[in-house]
C-alpha atoms as a PDB file:
ATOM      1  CA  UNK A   1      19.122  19.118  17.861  1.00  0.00           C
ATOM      2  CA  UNK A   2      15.410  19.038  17.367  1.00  0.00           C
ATOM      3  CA  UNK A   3      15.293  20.566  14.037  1.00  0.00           C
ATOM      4  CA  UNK A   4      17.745  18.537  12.741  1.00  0.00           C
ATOM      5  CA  UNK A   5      16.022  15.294  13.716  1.00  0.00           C
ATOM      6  CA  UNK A   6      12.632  17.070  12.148  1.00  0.00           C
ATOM      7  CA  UNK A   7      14.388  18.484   8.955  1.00  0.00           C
ATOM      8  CA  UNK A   8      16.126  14.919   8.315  1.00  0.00           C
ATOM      9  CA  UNK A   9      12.883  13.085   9.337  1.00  0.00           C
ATOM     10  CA  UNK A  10      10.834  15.255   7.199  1.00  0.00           C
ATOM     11  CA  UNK A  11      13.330  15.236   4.221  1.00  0.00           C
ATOM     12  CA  UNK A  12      13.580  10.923   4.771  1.00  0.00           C
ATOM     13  CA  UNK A  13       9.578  10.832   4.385  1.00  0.00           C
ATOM     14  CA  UNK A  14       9.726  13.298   1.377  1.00  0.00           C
ATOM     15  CA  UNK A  15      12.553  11.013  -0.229  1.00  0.00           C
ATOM     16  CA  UNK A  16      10.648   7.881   0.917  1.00  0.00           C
ATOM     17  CA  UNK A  17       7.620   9.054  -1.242  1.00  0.00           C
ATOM     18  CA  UNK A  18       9.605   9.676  -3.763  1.00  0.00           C
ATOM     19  CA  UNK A  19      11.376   6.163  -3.541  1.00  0.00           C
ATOM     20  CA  UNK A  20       7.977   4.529  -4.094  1.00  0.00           C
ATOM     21  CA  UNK A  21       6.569   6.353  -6.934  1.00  0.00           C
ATOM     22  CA  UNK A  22      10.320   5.584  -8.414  1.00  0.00           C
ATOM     23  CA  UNK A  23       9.403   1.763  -7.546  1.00  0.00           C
ATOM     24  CA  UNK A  24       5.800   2.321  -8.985  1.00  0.00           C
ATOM     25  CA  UNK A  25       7.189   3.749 -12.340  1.00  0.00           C
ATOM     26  CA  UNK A  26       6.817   1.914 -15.407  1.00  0.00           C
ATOM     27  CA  UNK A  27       3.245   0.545 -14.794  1.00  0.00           C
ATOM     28  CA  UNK A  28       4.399  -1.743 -11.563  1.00  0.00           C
ATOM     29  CA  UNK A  29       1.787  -2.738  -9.189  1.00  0.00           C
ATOM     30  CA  UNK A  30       2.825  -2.204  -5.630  1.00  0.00           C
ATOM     31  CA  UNK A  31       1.338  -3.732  -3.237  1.00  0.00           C
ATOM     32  CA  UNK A  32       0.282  -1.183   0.047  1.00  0.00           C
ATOM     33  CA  UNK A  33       2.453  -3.046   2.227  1.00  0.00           C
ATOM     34  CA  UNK A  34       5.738  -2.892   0.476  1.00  0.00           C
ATOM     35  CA  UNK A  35       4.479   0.880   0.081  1.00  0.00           C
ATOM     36  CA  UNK A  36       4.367   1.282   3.662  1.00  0.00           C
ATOM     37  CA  UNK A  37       7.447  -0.431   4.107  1.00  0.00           C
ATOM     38  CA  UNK A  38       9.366   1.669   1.574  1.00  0.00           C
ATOM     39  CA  UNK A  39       8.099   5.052   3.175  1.00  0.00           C
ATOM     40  CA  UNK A  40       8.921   3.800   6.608  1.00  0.00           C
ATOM     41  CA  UNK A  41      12.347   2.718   5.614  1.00  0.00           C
ATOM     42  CA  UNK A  42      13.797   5.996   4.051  1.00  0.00           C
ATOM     43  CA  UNK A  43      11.877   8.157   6.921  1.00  0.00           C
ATOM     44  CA  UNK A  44      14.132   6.120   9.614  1.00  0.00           C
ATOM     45  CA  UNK A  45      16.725   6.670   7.611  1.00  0.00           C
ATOM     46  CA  UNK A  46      16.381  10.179   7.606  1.00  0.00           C
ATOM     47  CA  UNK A  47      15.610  10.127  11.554  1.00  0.00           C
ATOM     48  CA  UNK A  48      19.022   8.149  12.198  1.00  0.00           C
ATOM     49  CA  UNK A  49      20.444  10.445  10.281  1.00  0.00           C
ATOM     50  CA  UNK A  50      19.030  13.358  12.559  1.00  0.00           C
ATOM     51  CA  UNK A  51      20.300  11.742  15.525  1.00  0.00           C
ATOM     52  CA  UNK A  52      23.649  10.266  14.222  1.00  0.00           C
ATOM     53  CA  UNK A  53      26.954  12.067  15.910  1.00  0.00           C
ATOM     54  CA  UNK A  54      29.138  10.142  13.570  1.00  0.00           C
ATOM     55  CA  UNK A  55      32.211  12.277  13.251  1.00  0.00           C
ATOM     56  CA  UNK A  56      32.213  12.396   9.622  1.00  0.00           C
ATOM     57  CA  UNK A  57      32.317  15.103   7.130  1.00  0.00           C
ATOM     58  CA  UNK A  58      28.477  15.821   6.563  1.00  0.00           C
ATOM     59  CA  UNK A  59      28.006  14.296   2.865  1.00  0.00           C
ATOM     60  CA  UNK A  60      29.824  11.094   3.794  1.00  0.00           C
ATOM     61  CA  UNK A  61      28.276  10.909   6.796  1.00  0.00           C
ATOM     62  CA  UNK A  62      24.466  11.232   5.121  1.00  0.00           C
ATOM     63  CA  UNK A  63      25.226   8.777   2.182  1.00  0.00           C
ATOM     64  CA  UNK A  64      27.624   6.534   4.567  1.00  0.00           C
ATOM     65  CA  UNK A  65      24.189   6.302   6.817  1.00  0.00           C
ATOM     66  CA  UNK A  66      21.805   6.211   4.112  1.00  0.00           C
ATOM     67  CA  UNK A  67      23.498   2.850   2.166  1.00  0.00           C
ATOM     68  CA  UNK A  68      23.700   1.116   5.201  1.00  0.00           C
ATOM     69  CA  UNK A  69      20.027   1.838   5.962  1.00  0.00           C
ATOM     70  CA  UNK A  70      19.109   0.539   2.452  1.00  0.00           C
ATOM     71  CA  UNK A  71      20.991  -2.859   3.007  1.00  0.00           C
ATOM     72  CA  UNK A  72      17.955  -4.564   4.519  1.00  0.00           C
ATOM     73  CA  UNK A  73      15.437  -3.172   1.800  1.00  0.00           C
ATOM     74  CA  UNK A  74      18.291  -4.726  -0.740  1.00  0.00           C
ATOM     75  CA  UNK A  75      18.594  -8.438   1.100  1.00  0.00           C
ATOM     76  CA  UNK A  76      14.692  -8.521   0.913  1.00  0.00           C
ATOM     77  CA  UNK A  77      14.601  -7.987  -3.171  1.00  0.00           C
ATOM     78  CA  UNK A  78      17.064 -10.842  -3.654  1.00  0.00           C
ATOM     79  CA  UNK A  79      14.489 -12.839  -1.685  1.00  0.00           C
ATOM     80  CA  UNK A  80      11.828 -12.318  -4.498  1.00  0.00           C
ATOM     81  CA  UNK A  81      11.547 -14.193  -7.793  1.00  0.00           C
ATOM     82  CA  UNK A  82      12.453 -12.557 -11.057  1.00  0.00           C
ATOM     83  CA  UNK A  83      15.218 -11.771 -13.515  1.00  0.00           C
ATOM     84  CA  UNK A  84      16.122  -8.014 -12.920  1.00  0.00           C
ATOM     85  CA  UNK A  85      16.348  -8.618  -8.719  1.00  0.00           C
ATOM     86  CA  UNK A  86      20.211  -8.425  -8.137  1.00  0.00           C
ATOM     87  CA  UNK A  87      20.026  -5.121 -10.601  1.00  0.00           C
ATOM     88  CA  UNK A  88      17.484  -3.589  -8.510  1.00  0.00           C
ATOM     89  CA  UNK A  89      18.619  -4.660  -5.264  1.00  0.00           C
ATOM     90  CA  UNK A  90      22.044  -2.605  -6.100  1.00  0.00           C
ATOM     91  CA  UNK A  91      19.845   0.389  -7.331  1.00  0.00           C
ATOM     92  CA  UNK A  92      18.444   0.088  -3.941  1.00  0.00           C
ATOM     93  CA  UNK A  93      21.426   0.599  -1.944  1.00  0.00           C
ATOM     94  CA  UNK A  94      22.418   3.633  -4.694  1.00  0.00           C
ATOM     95  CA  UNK A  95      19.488   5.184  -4.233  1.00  0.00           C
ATOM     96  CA  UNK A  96      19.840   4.840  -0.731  1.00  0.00           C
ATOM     97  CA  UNK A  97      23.418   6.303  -0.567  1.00  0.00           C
ATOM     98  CA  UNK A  98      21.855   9.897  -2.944  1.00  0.00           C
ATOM     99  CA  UNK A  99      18.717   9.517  -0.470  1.00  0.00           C
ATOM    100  CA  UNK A 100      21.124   9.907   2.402  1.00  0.00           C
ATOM    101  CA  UNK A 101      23.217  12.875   1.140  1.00  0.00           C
ATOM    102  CA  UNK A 102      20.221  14.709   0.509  1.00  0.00           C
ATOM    103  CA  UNK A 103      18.604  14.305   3.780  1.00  0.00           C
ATOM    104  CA  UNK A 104      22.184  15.593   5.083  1.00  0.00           C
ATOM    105  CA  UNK A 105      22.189  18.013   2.552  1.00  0.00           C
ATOM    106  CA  UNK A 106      18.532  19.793   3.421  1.00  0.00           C
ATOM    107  CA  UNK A 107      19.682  19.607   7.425  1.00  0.00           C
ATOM    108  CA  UNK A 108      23.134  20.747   7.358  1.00  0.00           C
ATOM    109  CA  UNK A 109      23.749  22.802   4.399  1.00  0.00           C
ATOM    110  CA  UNK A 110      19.939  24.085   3.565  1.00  0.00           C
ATOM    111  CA  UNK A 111      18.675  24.248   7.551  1.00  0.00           C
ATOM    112  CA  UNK A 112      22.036  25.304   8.859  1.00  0.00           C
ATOM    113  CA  UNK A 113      21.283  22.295  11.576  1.00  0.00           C
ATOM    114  CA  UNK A 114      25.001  20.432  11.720  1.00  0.00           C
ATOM    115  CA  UNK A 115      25.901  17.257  13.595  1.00  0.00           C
ATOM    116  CA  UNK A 116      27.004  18.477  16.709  1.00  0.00           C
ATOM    117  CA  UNK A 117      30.566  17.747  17.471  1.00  0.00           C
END
C-alpha cells in the first residue's frame, strides 16, 4: 500500500507541474499562489487516488477520482472575470479526468501497485 500512495502521489505532483505550465502556456501570467494551488490540487489528487479502495475497474476508478477532484479548481474559474472562463473551467475537469487515469495508470499498470480488493 505504501508504494501505491508514493507512485500516485509522485505521479499527481508530476501531473500537477505539468497542469501549471499547461495554465502558463500562451504567455499567461500566473500568479505563485494559484501556482501553488494548482500543484497542490493534482498532488492530492494523486494521493486520494493512492489511498482510494473504490471497487472500480482501475481506469474508471483513476479518472472517476481525478474529475471529481478537479470540481473545486473548476467552481473557482467561474468565480473569475473574463470571456473564455466556462471553456476553461470544463477543460479543467477534462484535464482532471486524463490526470486521474494516468496517475492510475503509472500505479497499477506501470508499478504493478493495484487497489487492494
Amino acid at each position: 500500500m505504501t508504494k501505491r500512495i508514493t507512485v500516485a502521489t509522485i505521479t499527481g505532483l508530476l501531473t500537477g507541474l505539468i497542469c501549471w505550465q499547461f495554465a502558463a502556456s500562451g504567455g499567461n501570467v500566473i500568479p505563485l499562489i494559484l501556482a501553488v494551488s494548482i500543484i497542490l490540487s493534482r498532488t492530492l489528487t494523486g494521493f486520494a487516488i493512492g489511498i482510494s479502495a473504490l471497487k472500480l475497474a482501475w481506469w474508471l476508478h483513476g479518472a472517476f477520482l481525478g474529475g471529481l477532484f478537479s470540481i473545486p479548481m473548476a467552481l473557482g474559474v467561474l468565480m473569475t472575470p473574463g470571456p473564455q472562463q466556462k471553456m476553461i473551467a470544463v477543460s479543467t475537469v477534462v484535464m482532471g479526468i486524463i490526470y486521474g487515469f494516468l496517475v492510475e495508470l503509472s500505479a497499477t499498470v506501470i508499478f504493478k501497485a493495484p487497489v487492494k480488493k
